[in-house]
N, C-alpha and C. Protein backbone atom coordinates (compact mmCIF):
# COMPACT_ATOMS: atom_id res chain seq x y z
N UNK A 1 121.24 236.80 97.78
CA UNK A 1 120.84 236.79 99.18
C UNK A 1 119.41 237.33 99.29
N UNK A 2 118.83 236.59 99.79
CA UNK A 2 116.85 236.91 100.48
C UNK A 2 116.99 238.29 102.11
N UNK A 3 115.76 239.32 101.56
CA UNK A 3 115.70 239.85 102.34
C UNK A 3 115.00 239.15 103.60
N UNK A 4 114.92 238.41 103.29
CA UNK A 4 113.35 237.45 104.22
C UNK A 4 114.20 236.22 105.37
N UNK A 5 115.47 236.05 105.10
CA UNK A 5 116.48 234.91 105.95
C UNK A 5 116.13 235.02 107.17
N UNK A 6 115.97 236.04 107.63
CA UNK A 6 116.50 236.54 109.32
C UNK A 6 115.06 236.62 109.81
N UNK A 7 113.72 236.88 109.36
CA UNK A 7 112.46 237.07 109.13
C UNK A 7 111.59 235.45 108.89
N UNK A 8 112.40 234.75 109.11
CA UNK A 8 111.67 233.02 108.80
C UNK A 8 111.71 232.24 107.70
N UNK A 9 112.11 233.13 106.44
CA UNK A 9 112.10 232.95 105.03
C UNK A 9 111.12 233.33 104.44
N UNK A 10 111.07 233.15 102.88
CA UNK A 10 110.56 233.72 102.20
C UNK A 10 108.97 233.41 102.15
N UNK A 11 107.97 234.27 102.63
CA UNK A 11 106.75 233.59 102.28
C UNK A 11 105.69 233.56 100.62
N UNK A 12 106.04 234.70 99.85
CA UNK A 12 105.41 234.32 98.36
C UNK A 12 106.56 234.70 97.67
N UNK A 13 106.55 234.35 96.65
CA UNK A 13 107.85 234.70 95.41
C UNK A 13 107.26 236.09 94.91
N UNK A 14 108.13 236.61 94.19
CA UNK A 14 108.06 238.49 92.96
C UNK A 14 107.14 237.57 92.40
N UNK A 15 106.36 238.40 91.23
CA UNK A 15 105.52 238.39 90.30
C UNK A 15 106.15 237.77 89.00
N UNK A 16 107.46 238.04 88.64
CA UNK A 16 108.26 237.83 88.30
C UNK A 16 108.99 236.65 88.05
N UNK A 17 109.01 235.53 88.76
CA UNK A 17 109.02 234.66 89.66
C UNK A 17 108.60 234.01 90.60
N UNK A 18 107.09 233.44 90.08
CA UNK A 18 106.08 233.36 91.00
C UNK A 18 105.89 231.63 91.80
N UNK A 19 106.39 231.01 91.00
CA UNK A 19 106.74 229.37 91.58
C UNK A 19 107.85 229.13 92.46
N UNK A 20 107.24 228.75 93.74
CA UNK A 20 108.21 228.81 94.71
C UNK A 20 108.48 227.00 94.87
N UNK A 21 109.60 226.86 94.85
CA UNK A 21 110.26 225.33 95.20
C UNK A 21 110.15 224.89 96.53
N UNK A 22 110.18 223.47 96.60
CA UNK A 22 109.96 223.11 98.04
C UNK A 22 110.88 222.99 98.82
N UNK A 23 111.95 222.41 98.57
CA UNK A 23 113.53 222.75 99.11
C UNK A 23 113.77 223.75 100.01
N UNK A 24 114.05 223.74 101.63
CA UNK A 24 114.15 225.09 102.18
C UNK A 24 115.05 226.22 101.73
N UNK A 25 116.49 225.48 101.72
CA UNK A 25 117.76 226.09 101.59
C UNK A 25 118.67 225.93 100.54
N UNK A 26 118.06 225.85 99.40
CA UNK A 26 118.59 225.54 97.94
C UNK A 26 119.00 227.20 97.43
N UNK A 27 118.74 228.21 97.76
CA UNK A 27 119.00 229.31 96.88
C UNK A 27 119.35 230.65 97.67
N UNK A 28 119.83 231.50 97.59
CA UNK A 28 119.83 233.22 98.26
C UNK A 28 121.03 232.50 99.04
N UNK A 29 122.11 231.83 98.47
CA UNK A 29 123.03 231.41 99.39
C UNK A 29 122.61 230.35 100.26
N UNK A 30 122.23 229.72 99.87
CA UNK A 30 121.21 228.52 100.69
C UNK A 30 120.85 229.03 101.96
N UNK A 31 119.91 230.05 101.77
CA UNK A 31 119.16 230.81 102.80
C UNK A 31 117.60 230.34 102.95
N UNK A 32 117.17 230.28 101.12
CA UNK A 32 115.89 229.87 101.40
C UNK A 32 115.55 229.32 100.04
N UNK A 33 114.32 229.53 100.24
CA UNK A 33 113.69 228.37 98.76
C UNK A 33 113.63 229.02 97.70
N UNK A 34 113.91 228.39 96.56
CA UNK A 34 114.22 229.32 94.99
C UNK A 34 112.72 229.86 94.86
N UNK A 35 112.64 230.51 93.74
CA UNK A 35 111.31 230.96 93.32
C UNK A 35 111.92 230.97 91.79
N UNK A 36 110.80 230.21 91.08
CA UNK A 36 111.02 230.21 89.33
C UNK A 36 109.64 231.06 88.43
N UNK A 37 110.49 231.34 87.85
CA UNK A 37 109.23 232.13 86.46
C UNK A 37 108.62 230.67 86.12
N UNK A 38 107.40 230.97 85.61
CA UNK A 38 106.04 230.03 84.81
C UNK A 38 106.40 229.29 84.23
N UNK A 39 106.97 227.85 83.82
CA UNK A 39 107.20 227.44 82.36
C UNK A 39 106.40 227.70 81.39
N UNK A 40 106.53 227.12 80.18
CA UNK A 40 105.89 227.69 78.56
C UNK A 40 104.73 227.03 79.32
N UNK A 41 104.82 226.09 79.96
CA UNK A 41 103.11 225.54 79.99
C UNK A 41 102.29 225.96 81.08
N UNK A 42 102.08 227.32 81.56
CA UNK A 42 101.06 227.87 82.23
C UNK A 42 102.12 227.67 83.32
N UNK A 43 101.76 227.09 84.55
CA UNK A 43 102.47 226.89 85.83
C UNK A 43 103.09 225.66 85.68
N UNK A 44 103.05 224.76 84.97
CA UNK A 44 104.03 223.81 84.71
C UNK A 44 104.38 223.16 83.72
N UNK A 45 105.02 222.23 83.52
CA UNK A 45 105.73 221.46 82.54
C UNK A 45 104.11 220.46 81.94
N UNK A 46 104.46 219.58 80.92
CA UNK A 46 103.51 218.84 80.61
C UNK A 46 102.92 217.75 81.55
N UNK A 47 103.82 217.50 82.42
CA UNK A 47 103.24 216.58 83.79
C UNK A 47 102.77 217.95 85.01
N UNK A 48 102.21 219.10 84.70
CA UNK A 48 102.06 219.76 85.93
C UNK A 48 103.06 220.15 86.58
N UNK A 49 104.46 220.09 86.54
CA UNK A 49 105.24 220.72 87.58
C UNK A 49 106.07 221.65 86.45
N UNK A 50 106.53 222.14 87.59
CA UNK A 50 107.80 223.55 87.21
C UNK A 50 109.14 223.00 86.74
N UNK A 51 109.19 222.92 85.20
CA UNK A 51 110.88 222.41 85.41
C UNK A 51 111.89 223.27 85.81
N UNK A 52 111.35 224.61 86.44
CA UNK A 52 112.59 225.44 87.37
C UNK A 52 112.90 224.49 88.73
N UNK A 53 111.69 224.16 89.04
CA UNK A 53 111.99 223.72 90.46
C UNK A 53 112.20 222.01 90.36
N UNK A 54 112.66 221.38 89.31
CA UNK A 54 112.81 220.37 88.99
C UNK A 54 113.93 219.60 90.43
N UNK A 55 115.08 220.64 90.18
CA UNK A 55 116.21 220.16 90.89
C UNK A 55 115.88 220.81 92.29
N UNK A 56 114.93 221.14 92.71
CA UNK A 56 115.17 221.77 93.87
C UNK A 56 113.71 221.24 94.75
N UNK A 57 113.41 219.86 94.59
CA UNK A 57 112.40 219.49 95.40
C UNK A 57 110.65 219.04 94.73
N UNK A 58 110.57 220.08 93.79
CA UNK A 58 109.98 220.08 92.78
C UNK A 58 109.10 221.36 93.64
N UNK A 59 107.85 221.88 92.99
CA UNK A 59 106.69 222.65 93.26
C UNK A 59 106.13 222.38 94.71
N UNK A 60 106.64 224.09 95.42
CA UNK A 60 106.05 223.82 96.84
C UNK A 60 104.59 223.78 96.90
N UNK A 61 104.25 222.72 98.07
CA UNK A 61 102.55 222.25 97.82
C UNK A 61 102.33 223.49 98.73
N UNK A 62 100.80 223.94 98.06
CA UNK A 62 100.41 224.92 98.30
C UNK A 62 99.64 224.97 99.77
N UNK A 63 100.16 225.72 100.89
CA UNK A 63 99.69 225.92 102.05
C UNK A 63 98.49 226.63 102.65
N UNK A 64 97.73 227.00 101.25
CA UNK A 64 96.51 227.99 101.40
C UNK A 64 95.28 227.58 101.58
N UNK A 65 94.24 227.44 102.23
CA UNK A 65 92.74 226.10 101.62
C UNK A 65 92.11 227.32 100.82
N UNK A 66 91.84 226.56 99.46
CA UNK A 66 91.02 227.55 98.68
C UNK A 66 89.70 228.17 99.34
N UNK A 67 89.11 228.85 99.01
CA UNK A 67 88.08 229.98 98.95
C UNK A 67 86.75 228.81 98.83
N UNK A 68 86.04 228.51 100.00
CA UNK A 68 84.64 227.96 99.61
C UNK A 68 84.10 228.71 98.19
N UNK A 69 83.61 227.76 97.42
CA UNK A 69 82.86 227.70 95.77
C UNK A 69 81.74 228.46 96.67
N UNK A 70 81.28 229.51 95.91
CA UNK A 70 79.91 230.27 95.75
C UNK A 70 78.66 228.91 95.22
N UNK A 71 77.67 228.87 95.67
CA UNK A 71 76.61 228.04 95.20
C UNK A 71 75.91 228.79 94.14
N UNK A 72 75.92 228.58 93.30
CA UNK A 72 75.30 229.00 91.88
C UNK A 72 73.74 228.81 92.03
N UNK A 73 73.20 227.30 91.89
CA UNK A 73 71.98 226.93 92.07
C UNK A 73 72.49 225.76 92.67
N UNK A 74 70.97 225.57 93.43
CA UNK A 74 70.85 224.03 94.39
C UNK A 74 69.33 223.96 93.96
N UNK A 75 68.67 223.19 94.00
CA UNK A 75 67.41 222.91 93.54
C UNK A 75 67.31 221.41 93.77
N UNK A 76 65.89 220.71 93.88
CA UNK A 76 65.58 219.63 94.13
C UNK A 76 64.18 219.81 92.96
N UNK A 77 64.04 219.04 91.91
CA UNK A 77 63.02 218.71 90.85
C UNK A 77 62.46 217.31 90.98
N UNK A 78 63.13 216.22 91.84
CA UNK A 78 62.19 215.64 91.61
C UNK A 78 62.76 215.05 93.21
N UNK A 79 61.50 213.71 93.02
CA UNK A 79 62.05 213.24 94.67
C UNK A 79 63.36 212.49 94.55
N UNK A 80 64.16 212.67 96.16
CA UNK A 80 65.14 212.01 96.25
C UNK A 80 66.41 212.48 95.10
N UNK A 81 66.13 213.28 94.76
CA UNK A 81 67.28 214.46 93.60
C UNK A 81 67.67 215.89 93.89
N UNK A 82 68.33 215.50 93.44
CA UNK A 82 69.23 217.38 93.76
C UNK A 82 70.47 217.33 93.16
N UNK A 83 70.13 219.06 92.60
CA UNK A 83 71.20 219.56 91.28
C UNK A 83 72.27 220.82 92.26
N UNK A 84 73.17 220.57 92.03
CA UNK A 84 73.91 221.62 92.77
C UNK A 84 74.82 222.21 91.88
N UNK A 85 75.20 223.35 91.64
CA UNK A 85 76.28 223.93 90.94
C UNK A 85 76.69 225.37 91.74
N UNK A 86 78.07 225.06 90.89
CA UNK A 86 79.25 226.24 91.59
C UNK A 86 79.84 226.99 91.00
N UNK A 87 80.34 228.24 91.23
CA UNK A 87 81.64 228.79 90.76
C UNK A 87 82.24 229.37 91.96
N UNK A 88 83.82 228.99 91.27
CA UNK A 88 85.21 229.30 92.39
C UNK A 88 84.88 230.73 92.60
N UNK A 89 85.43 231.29 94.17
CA UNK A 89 85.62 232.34 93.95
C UNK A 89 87.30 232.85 94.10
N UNK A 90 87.56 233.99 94.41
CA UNK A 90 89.20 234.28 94.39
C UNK A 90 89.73 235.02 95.38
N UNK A 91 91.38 234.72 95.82
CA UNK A 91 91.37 235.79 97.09
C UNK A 91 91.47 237.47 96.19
N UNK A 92 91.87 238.20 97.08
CA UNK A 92 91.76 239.55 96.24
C UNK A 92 92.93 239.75 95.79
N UNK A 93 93.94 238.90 96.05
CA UNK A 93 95.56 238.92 95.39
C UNK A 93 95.59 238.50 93.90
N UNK A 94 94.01 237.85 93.41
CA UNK A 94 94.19 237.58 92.13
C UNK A 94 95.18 236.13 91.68
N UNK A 95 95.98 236.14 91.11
CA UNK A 95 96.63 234.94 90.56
C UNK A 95 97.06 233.73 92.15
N UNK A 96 97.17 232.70 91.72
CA UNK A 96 98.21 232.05 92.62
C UNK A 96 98.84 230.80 92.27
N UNK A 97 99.73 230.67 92.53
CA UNK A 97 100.79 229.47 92.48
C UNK A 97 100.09 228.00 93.04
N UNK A 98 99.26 228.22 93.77
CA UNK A 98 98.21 226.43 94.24
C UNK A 98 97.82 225.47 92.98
N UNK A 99 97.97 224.52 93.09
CA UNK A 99 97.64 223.82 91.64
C UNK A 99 96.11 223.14 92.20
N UNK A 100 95.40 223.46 91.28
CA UNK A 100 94.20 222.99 91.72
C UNK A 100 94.07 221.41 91.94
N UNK A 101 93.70 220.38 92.89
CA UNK A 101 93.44 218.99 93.09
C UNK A 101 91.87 218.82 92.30
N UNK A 102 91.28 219.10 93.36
CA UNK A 102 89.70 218.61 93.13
C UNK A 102 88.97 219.19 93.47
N UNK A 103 87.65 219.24 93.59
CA UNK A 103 86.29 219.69 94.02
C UNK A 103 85.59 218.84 94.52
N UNK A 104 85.41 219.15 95.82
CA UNK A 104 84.65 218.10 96.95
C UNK A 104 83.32 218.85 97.24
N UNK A 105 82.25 217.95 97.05
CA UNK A 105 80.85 218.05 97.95
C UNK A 105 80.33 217.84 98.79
N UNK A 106 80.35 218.60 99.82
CA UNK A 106 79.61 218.02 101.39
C UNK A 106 77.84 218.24 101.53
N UNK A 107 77.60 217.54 102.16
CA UNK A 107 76.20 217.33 102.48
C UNK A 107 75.96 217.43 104.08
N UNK A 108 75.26 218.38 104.81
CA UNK A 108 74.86 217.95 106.38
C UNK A 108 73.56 218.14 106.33
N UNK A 109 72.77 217.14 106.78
CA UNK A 109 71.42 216.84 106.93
C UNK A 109 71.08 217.88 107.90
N UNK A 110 70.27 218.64 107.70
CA UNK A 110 69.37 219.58 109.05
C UNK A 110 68.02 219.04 109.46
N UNK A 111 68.38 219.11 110.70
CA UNK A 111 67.45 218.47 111.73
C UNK A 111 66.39 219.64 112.51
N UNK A 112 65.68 219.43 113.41
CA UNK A 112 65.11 220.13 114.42
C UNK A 112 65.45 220.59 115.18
N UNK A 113 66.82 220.27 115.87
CA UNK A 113 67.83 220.56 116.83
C UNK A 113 68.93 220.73 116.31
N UNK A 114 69.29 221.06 114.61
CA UNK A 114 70.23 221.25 114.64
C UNK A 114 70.88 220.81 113.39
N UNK A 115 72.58 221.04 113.00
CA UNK A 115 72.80 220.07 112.30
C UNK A 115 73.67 219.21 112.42
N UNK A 116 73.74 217.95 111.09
CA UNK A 116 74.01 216.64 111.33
C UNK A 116 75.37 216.92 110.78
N UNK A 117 76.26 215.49 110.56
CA UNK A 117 77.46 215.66 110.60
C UNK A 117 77.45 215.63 108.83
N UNK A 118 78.81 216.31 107.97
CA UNK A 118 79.33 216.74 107.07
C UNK A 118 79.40 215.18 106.51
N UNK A 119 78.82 214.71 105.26
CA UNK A 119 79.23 213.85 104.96
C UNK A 119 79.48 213.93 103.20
N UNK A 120 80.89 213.54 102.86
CA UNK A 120 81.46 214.08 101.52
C UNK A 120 80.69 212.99 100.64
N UNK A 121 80.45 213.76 99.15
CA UNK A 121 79.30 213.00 98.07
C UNK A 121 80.68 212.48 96.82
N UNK A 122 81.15 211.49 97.06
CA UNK A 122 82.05 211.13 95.98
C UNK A 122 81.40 211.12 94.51
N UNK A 123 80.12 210.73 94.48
CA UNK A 123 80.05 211.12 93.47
C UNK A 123 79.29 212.48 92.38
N UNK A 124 79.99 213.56 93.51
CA UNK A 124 80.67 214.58 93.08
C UNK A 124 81.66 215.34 92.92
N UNK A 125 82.45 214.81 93.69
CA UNK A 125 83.78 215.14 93.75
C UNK A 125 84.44 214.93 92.30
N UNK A 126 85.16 215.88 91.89
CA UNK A 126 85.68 215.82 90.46
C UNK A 126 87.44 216.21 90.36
N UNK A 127 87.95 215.76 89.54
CA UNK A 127 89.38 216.40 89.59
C UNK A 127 89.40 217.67 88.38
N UNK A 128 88.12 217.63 87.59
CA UNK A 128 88.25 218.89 86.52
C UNK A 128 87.50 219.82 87.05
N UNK A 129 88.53 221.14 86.53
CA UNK A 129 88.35 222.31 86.95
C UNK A 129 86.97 222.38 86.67
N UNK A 130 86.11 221.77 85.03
CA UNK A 130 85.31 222.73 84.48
C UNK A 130 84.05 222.06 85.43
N UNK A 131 84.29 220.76 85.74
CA UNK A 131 83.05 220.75 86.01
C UNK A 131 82.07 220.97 88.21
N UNK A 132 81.55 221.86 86.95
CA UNK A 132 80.64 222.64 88.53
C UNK A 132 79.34 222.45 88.36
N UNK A 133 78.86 221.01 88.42
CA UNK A 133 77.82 220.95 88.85
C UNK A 133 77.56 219.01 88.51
N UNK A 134 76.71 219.01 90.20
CA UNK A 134 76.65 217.64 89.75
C UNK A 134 75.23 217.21 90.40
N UNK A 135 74.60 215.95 89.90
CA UNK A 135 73.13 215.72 90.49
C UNK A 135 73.27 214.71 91.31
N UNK A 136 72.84 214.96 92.71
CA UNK A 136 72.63 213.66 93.95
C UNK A 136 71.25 213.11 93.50
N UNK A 137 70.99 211.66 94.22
CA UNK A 137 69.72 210.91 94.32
C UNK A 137 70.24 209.84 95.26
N UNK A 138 68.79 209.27 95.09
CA UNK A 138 68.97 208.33 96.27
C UNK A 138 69.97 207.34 96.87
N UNK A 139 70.48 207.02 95.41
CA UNK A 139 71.51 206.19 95.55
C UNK A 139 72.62 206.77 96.10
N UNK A 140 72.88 207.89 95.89
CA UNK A 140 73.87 208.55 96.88
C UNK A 140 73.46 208.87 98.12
N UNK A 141 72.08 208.72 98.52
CA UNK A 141 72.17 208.41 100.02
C UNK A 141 70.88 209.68 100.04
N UNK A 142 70.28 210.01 99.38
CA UNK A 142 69.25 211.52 99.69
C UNK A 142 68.26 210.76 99.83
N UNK A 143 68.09 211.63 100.93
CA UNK A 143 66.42 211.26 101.51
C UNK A 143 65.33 212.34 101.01
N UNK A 144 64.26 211.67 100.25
CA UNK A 144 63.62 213.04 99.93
C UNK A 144 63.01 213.61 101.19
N UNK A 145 62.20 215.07 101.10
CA UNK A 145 61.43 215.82 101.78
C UNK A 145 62.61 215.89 103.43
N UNK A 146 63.63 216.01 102.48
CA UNK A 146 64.51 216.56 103.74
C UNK A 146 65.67 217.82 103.44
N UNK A 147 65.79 219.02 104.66
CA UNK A 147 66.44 219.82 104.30
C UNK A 147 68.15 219.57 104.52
N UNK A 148 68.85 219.94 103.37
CA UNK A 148 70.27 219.88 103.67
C UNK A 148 71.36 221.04 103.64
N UNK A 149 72.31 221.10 104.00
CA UNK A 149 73.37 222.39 103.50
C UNK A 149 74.52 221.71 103.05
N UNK A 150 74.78 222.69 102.15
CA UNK A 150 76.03 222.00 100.84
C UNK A 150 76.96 222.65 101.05
């Protein structure tokens, strides 16, 4: 039985048991959602998921939006180019159960009055963790001798 039933349910799993299943009422007496220890493979099985939470919905998707990436360097070297790089930062809880997707790059043009609307750079967007850093040009749409925020 969950101390957390009567309280809305459970919101993070023990340390102990840190993968929480998506299933509401699979466990604590079908009160609330299981929570599983790590498999051998980091947070999941060889396809990414938890084979604890196999039978129970699979791996609850993570409800948190990560931590805006710190800008490392941004620089412009030549015309119509620009180098941008990042590193993640972390909440202060340290570890978490979110499985990382991707890394998206936004671009808003700054104006005189202001700024322009957010427009995402696919080709920077990446699905690997490692890579933090990618170079725009024209072909992705940069206008030289213009200021932007990333």
């Amino acid at each position: 039985e969950t101390c957390c039933g009567t309280h809305g349910g459970r919101m993070r799993c023990p340390q102990s048991a840190p993968v929480m299943c998506h299933n509401t009422n699979d466990c604590a007496g079908s009160t609330d959602r299981c929570c599983m220890p790590p498999s051998d493979y980091g947070t999941g099985s060889v396809d990414g998921r938890n084979e604890g939470c196999k039978y129970h919905g699979e791996e609850r998707i993570c409800e948190v939006k990560a931590r805006t990436p710190m800008l490392t360097q941004f620089e412009s070297l030549a015309p119509n180019e620009m180098t941008i790089s990042w590193e993640p930062r972390y909440y202060l809880t340290g570890s978490t159960t979110c499985i990382f997707l991707e890394w998206r790059v936004a671009l808003s043009r700054f104006y005189e009055w202001g700024e322009g609307p957010w427009d995402t750079q696919p080709s920077c967007n990446s699905p690997y963790w490692d890579r933090r850093t990618c170079t725009l040009t024209y072909e992705d749409g940069l206008i030289s001798m213009t200021k932007y925020h990333v």
